[in-house]
N, C-alpha and C. Protein backbone atom coordinates (compact mmCIF):
# COMPACT_ATOMS: atom_id res chain seq x y z
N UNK A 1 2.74 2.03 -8.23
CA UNK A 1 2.53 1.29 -7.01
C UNK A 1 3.90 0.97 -6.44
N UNK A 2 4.32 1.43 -5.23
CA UNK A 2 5.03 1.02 -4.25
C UNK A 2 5.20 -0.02 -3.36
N UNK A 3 6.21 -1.15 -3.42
CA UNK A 3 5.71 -2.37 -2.47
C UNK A 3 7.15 -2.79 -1.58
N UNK A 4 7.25 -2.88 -0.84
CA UNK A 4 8.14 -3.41 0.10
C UNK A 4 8.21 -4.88 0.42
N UNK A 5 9.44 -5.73 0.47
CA UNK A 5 8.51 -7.40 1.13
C UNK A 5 9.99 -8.09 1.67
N UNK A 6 9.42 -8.95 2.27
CA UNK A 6 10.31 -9.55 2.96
C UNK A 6 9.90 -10.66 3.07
N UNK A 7 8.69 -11.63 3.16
CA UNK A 7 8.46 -12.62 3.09
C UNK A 7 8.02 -12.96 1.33
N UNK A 8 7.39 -12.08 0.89
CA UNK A 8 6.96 -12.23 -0.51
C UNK A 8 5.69 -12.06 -0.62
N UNK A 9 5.07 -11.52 1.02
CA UNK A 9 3.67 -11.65 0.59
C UNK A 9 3.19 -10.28 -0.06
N UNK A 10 3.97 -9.42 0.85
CA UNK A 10 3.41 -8.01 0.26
C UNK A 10 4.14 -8.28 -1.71
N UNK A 11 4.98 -8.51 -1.80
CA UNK A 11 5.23 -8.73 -3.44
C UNK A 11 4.06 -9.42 -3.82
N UNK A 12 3.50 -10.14 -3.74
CA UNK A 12 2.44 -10.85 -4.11
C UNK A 12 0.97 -10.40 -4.08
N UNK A 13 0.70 -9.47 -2.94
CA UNK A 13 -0.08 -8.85 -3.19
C UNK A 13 -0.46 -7.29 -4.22
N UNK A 14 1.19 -7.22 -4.36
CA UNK A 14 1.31 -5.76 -5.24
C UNK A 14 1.16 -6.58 -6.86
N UNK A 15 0.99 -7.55 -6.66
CA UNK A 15 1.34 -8.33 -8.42
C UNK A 15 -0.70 -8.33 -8.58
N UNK A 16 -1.59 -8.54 -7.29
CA UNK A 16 -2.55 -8.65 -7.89
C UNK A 16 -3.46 -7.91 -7.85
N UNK A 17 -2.67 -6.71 -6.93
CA UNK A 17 -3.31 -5.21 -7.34
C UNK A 17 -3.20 -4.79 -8.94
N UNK A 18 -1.75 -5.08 -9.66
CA UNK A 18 -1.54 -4.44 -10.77
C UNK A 18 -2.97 -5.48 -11.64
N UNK A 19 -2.42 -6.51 -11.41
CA UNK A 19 -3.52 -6.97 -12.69
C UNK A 19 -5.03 -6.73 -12.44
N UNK A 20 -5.52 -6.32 -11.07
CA UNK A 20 -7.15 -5.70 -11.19
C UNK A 20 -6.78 -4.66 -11.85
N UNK A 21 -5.94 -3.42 -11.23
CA UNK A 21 -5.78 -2.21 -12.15
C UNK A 21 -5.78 -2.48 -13.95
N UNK A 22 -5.12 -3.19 -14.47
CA UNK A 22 -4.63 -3.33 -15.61
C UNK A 22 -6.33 -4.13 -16.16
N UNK A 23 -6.55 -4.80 -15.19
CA UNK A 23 -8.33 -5.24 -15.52
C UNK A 23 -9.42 -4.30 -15.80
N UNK A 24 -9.34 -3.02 -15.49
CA UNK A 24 -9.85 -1.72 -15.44
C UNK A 24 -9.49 -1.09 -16.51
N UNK A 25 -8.27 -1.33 -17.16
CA UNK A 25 -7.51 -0.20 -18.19
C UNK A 25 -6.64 0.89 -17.74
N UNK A 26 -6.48 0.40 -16.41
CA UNK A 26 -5.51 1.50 -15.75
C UNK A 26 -3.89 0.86 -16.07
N UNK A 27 -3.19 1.35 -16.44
CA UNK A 27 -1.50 1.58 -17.05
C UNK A 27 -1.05 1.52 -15.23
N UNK A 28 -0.41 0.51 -14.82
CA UNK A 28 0.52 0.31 -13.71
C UNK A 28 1.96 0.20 -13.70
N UNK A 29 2.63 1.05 -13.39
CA UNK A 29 4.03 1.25 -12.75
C UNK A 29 4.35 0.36 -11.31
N UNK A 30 4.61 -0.79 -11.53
CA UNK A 30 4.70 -1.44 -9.89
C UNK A 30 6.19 -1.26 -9.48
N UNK A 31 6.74 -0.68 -8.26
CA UNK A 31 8.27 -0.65 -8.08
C UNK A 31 8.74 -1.07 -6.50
N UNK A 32 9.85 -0.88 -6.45
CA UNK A 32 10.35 -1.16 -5.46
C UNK A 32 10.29 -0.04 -5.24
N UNK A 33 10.32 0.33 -3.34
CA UNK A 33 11.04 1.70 -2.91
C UNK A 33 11.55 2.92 -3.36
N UNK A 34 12.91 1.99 -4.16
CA UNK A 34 13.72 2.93 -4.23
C UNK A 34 13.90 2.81 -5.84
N UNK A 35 12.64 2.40 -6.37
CA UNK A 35 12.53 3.32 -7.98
C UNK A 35 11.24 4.13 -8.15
N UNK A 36 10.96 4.61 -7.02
CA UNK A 36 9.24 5.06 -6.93
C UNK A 36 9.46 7.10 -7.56
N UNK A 37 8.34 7.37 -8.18
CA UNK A 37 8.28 8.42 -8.71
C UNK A 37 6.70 8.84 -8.56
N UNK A 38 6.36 9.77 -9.44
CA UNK A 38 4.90 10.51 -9.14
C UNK A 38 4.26 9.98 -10.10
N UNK A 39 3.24 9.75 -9.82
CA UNK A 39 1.75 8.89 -10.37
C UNK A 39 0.44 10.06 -10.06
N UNK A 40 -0.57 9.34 -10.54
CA UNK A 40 -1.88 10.25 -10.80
C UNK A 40 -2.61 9.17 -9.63
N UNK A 41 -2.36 7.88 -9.08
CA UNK A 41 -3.03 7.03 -8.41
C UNK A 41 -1.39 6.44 -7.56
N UNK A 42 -1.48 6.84 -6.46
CA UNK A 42 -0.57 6.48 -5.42
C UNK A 42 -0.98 4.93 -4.73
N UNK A 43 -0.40 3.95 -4.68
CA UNK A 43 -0.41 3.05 -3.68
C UNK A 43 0.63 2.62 -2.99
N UNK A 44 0.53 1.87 -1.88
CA UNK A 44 1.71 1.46 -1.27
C UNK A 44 1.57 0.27 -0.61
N UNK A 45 2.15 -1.00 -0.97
CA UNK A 45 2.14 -2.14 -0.52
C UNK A 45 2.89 -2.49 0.48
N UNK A 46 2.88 -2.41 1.93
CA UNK A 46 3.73 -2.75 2.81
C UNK A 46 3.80 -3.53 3.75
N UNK A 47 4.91 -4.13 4.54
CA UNK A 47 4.45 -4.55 5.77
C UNK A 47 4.64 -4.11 6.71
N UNK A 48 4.61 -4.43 8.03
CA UNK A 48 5.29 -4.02 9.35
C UNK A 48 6.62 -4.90 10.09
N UNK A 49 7.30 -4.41 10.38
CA UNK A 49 8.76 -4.75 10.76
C UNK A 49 8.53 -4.83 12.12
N UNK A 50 9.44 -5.74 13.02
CA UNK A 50 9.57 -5.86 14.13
C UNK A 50 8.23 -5.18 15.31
N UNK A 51 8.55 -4.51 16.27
CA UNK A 51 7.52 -3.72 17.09
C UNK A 51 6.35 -3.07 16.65
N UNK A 52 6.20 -3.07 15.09
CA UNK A 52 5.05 -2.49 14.52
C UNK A 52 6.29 -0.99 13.94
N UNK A 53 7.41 -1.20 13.24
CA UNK A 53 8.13 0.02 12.47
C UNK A 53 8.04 -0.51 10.89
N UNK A 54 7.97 0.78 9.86
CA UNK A 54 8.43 1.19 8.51
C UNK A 54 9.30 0.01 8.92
N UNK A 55 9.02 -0.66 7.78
CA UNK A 55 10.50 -1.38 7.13
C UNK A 55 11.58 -0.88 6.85
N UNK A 56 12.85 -1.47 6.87
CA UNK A 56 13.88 -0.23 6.71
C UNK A 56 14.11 -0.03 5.31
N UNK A 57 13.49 -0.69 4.06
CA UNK A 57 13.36 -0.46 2.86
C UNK A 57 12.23 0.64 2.35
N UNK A 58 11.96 0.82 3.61
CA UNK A 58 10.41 2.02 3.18
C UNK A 58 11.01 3.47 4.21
N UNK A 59 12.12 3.00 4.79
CA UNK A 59 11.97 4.54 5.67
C UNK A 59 12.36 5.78 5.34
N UNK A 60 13.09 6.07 3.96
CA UNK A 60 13.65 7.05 3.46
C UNK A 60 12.55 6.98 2.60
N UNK A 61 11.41 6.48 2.01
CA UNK A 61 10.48 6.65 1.52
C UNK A 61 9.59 7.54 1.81
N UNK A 62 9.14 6.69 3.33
CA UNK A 62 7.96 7.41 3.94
C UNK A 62 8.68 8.64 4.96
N UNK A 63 9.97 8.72 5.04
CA UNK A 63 10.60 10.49 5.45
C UNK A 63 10.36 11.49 4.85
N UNK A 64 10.01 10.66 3.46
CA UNK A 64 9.98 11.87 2.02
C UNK A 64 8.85 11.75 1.48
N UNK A 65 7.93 11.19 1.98
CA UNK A 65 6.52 11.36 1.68
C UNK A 65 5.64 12.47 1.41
N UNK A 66 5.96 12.96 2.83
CA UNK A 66 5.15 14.47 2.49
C UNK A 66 5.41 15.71 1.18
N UNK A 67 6.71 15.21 1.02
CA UNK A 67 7.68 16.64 0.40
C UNK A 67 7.67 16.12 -1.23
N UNK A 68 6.18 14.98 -1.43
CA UNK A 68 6.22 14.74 -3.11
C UNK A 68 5.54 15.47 -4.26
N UNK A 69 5.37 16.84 -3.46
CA UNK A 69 4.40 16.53 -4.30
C UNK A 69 2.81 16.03 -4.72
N UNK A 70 2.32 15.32 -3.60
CA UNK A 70 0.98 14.62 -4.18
C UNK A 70 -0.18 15.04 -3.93
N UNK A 71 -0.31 16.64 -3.12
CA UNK A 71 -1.55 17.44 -3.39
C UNK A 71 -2.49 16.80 -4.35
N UNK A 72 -3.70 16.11 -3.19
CA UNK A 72 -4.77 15.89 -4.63
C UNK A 72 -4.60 14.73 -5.35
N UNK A 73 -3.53 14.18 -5.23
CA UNK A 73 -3.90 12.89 -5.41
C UNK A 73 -4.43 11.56 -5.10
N UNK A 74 -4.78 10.81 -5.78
CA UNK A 74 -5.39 9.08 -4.90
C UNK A 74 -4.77 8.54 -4.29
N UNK A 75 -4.76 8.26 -2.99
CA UNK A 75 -4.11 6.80 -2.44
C UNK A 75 -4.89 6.10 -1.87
N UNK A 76 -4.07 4.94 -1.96
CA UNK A 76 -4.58 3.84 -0.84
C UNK A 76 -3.54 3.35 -0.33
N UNK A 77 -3.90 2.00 0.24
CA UNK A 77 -2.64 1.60 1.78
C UNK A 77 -3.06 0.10 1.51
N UNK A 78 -2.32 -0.41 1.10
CA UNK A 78 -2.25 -2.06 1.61
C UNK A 78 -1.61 -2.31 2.63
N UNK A 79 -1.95 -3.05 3.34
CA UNK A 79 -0.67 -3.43 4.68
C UNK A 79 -0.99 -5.38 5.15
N UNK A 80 0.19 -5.69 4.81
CA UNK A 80 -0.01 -7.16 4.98
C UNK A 80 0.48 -7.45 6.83
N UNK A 81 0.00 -8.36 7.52
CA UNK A 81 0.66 -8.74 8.63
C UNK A 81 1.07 -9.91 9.28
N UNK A 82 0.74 -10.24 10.63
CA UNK A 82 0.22 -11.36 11.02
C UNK A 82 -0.01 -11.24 12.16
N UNK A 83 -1.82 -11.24 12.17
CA UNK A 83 -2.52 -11.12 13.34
C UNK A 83 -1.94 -11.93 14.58
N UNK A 84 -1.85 -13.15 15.09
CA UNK A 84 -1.37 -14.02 15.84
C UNK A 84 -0.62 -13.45 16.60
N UNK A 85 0.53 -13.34 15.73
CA UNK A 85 1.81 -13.26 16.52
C UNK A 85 2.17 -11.38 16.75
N UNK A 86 1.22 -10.97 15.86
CA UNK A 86 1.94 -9.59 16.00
C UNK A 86 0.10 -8.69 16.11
N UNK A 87 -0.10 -9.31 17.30
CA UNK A 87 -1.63 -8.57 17.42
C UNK A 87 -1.25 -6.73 17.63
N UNK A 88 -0.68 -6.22 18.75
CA UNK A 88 -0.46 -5.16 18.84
C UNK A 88 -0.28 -4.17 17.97
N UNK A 89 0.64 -4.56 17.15
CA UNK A 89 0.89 -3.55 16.15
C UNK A 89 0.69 -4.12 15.04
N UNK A 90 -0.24 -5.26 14.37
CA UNK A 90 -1.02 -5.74 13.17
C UNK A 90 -0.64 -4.27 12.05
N UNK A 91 -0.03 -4.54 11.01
CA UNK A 91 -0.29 -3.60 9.83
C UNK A 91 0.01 -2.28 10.42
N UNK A 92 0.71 -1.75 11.25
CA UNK A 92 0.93 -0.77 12.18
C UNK A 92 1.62 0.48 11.29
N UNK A 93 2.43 -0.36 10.13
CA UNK A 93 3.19 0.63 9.22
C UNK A 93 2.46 1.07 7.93
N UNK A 94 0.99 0.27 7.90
CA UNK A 94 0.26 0.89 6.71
C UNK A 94 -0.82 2.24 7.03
N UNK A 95 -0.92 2.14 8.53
CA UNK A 95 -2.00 2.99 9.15
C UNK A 95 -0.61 4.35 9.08
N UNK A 96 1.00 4.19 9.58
CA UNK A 96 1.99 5.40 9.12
C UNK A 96 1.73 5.77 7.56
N UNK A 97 1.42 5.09 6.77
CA UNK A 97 1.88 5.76 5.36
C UNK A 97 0.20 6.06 5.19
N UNK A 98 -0.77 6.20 5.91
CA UNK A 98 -2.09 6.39 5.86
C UNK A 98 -2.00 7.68 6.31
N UNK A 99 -1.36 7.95 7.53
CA UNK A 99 -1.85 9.24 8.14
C UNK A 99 -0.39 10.27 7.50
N UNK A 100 0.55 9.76 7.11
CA UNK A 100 1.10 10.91 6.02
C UNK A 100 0.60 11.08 4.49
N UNK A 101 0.31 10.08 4.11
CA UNK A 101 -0.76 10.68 2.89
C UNK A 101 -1.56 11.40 3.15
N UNK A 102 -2.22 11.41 4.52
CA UNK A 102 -3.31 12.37 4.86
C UNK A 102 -2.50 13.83 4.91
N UNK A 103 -1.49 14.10 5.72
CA UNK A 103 -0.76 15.28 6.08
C UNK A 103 -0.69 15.78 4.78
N UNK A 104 0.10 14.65 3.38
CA UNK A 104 0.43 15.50 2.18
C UNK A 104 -0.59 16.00 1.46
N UNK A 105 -1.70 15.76 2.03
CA UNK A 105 -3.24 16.72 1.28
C UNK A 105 -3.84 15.58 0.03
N UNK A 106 -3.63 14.22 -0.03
CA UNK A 106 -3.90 13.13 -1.52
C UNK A 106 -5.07 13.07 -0.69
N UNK A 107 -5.77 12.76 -1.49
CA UNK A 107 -7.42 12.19 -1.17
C UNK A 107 -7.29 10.43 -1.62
N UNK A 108 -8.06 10.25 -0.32
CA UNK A 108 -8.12 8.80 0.18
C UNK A 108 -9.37 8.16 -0.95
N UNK A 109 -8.25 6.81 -1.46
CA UNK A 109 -9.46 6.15 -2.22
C UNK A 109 -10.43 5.15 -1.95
N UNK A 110 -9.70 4.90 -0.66
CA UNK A 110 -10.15 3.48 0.05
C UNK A 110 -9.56 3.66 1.74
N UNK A 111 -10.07 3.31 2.24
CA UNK A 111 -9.69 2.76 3.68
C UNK A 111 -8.48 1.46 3.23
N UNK A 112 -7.75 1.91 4.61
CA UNK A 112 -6.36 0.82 4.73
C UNK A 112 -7.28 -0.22 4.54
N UNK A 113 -6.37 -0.83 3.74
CA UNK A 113 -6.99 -2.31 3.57
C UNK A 113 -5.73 -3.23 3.84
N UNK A 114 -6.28 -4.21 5.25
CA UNK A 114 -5.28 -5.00 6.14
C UNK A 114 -5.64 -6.46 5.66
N UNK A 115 -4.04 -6.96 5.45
CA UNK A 115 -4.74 -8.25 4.73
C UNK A 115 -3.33 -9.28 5.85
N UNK A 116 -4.17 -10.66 6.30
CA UNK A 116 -3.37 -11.58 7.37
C UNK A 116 -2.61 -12.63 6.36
N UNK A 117 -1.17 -12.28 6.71
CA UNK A 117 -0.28 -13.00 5.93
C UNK A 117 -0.46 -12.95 4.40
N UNK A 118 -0.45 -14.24 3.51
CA UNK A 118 -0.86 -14.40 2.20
C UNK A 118 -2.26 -14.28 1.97
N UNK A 119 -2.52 -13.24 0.96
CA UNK A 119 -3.70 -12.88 0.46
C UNK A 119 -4.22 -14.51 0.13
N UNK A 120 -5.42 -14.57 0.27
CA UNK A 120 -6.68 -15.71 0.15
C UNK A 120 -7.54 -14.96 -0.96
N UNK A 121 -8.64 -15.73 -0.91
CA UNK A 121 -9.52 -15.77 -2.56
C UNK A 121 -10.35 -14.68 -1.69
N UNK A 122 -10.93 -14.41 0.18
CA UNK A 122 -11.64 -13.38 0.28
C UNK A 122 -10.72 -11.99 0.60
N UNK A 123 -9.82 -12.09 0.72
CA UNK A 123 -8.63 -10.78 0.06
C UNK A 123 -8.41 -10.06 -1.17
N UNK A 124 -8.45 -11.54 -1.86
CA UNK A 124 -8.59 -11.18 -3.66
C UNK A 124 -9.58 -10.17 -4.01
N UNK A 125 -10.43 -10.80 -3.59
CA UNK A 125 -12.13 -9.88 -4.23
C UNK A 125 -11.83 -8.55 -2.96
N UNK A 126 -11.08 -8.56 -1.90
CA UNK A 126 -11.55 -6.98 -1.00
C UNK A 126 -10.16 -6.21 -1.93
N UNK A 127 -9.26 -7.18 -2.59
CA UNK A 127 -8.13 -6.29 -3.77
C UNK A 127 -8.94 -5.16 -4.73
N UNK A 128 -9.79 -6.37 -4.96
CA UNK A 128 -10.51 -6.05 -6.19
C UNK A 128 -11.32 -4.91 -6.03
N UNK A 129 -12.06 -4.92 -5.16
CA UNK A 129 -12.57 -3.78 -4.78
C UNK A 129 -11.96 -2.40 -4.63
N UNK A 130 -10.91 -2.81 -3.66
CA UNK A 130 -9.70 -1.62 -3.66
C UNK A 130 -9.61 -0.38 -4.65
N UNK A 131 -9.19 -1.37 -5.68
CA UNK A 131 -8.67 -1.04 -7.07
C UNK A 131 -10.08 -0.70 -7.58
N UNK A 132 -10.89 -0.94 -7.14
CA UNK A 132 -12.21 -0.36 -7.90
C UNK A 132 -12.80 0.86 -7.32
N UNK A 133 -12.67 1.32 -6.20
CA UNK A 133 -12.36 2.37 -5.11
C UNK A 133 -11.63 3.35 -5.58
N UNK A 134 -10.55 2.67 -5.98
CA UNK A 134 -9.22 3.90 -5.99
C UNK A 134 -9.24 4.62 -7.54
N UNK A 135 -9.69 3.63 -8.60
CA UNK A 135 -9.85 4.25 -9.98
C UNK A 135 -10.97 4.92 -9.86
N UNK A 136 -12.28 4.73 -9.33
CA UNK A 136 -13.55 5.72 -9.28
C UNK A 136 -13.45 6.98 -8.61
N UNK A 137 -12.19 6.80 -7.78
CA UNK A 137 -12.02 7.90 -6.71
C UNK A 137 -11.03 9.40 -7.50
C-alpha cells in the first residue's frame, strides 16, 4: 500500500486499511511513495493538492505507473479531501491514479472510495469493506 499525506489524514487512513487487511490474513507492505515496489494487491492512499493536482510526493509515482508492471493485478484508490472548500476538484487525484490503473490493464477491486477529511466510524466500516472487495477480488 502506497500513501501520500500532508495533513495526516491520508496516513491515517492507510494505517486502517492495513489493519482490516491484516484482519483478513492478508501480509501488508504500507510505504511511502518513494519506497513503493510490486505487490499482488495494489493500493494507493492519496490526496489532492492545490487545483485538484498529484501531490508532488506522488508525481514521479503516478508518471511511472503505467510502466510497472501490474497487468492483472488488484487495485483500489483511496482519496481523502475536503468537500467544502475544495468542491470542484474533491479527491480529483484519486479518480488520476484510477484511470491509470485502468490504462496499466490491473483489475479494479473496488470503486474509488472518497473519504471527507478524517476518516469517521461511517468511513471505517466503507474501509472495511474496501479491503473486503479488494481481497475477494
Amino acid at each position: 500500500m502506497v500513501y501520500a499525506t500532508m495533513t495526516g489524514n491520508t496516513k491515517e487512513i492507510s494505517e486502517i486499511l492495513e489493519g482490516e487487511f491484516q484482519n483478513q490474513g492478508v501480509e501488508v507492505i504500507r510505504m511511502g511513495t518513494d519506497d513503493a515496489d510490486g505487490a499482488d494487491i495494489c493500493v494507493i492512499a492519496t490526496y489532492t493538492y492545490n487545483n485538484g493536482e498529484v501531490s508532488a510526493n506522488f508525481v514521479y509515482f503516478e508518471e511511472n505507473l503505467r510502466k510497472q508492471g501490474l497487468k492483472g493485478k488488484v487495485y483500489g484508490v483511496v482519496g481523502s479531501g475536503d468537500k467544502e472548500y475544495h468542491s470542484d476538484t474533491y479527491c480529483f487525484a484519486a479518480e488520476i491514479f484510477n484511470e491509470d490503473f485502468q490504462q496499466a490493464g490491473t483489475k479494479k477491486g473496488h470503486d474509488v472510495l472518497k473519504i471527507d477529511n478524517k476518516a469517521d466510524e461511517k468511513d471505517k466500516e466503507a474501509l472495511k469493506e474496501f479491503v473486503s472487495s479488494l481481497t475477494n477480488a
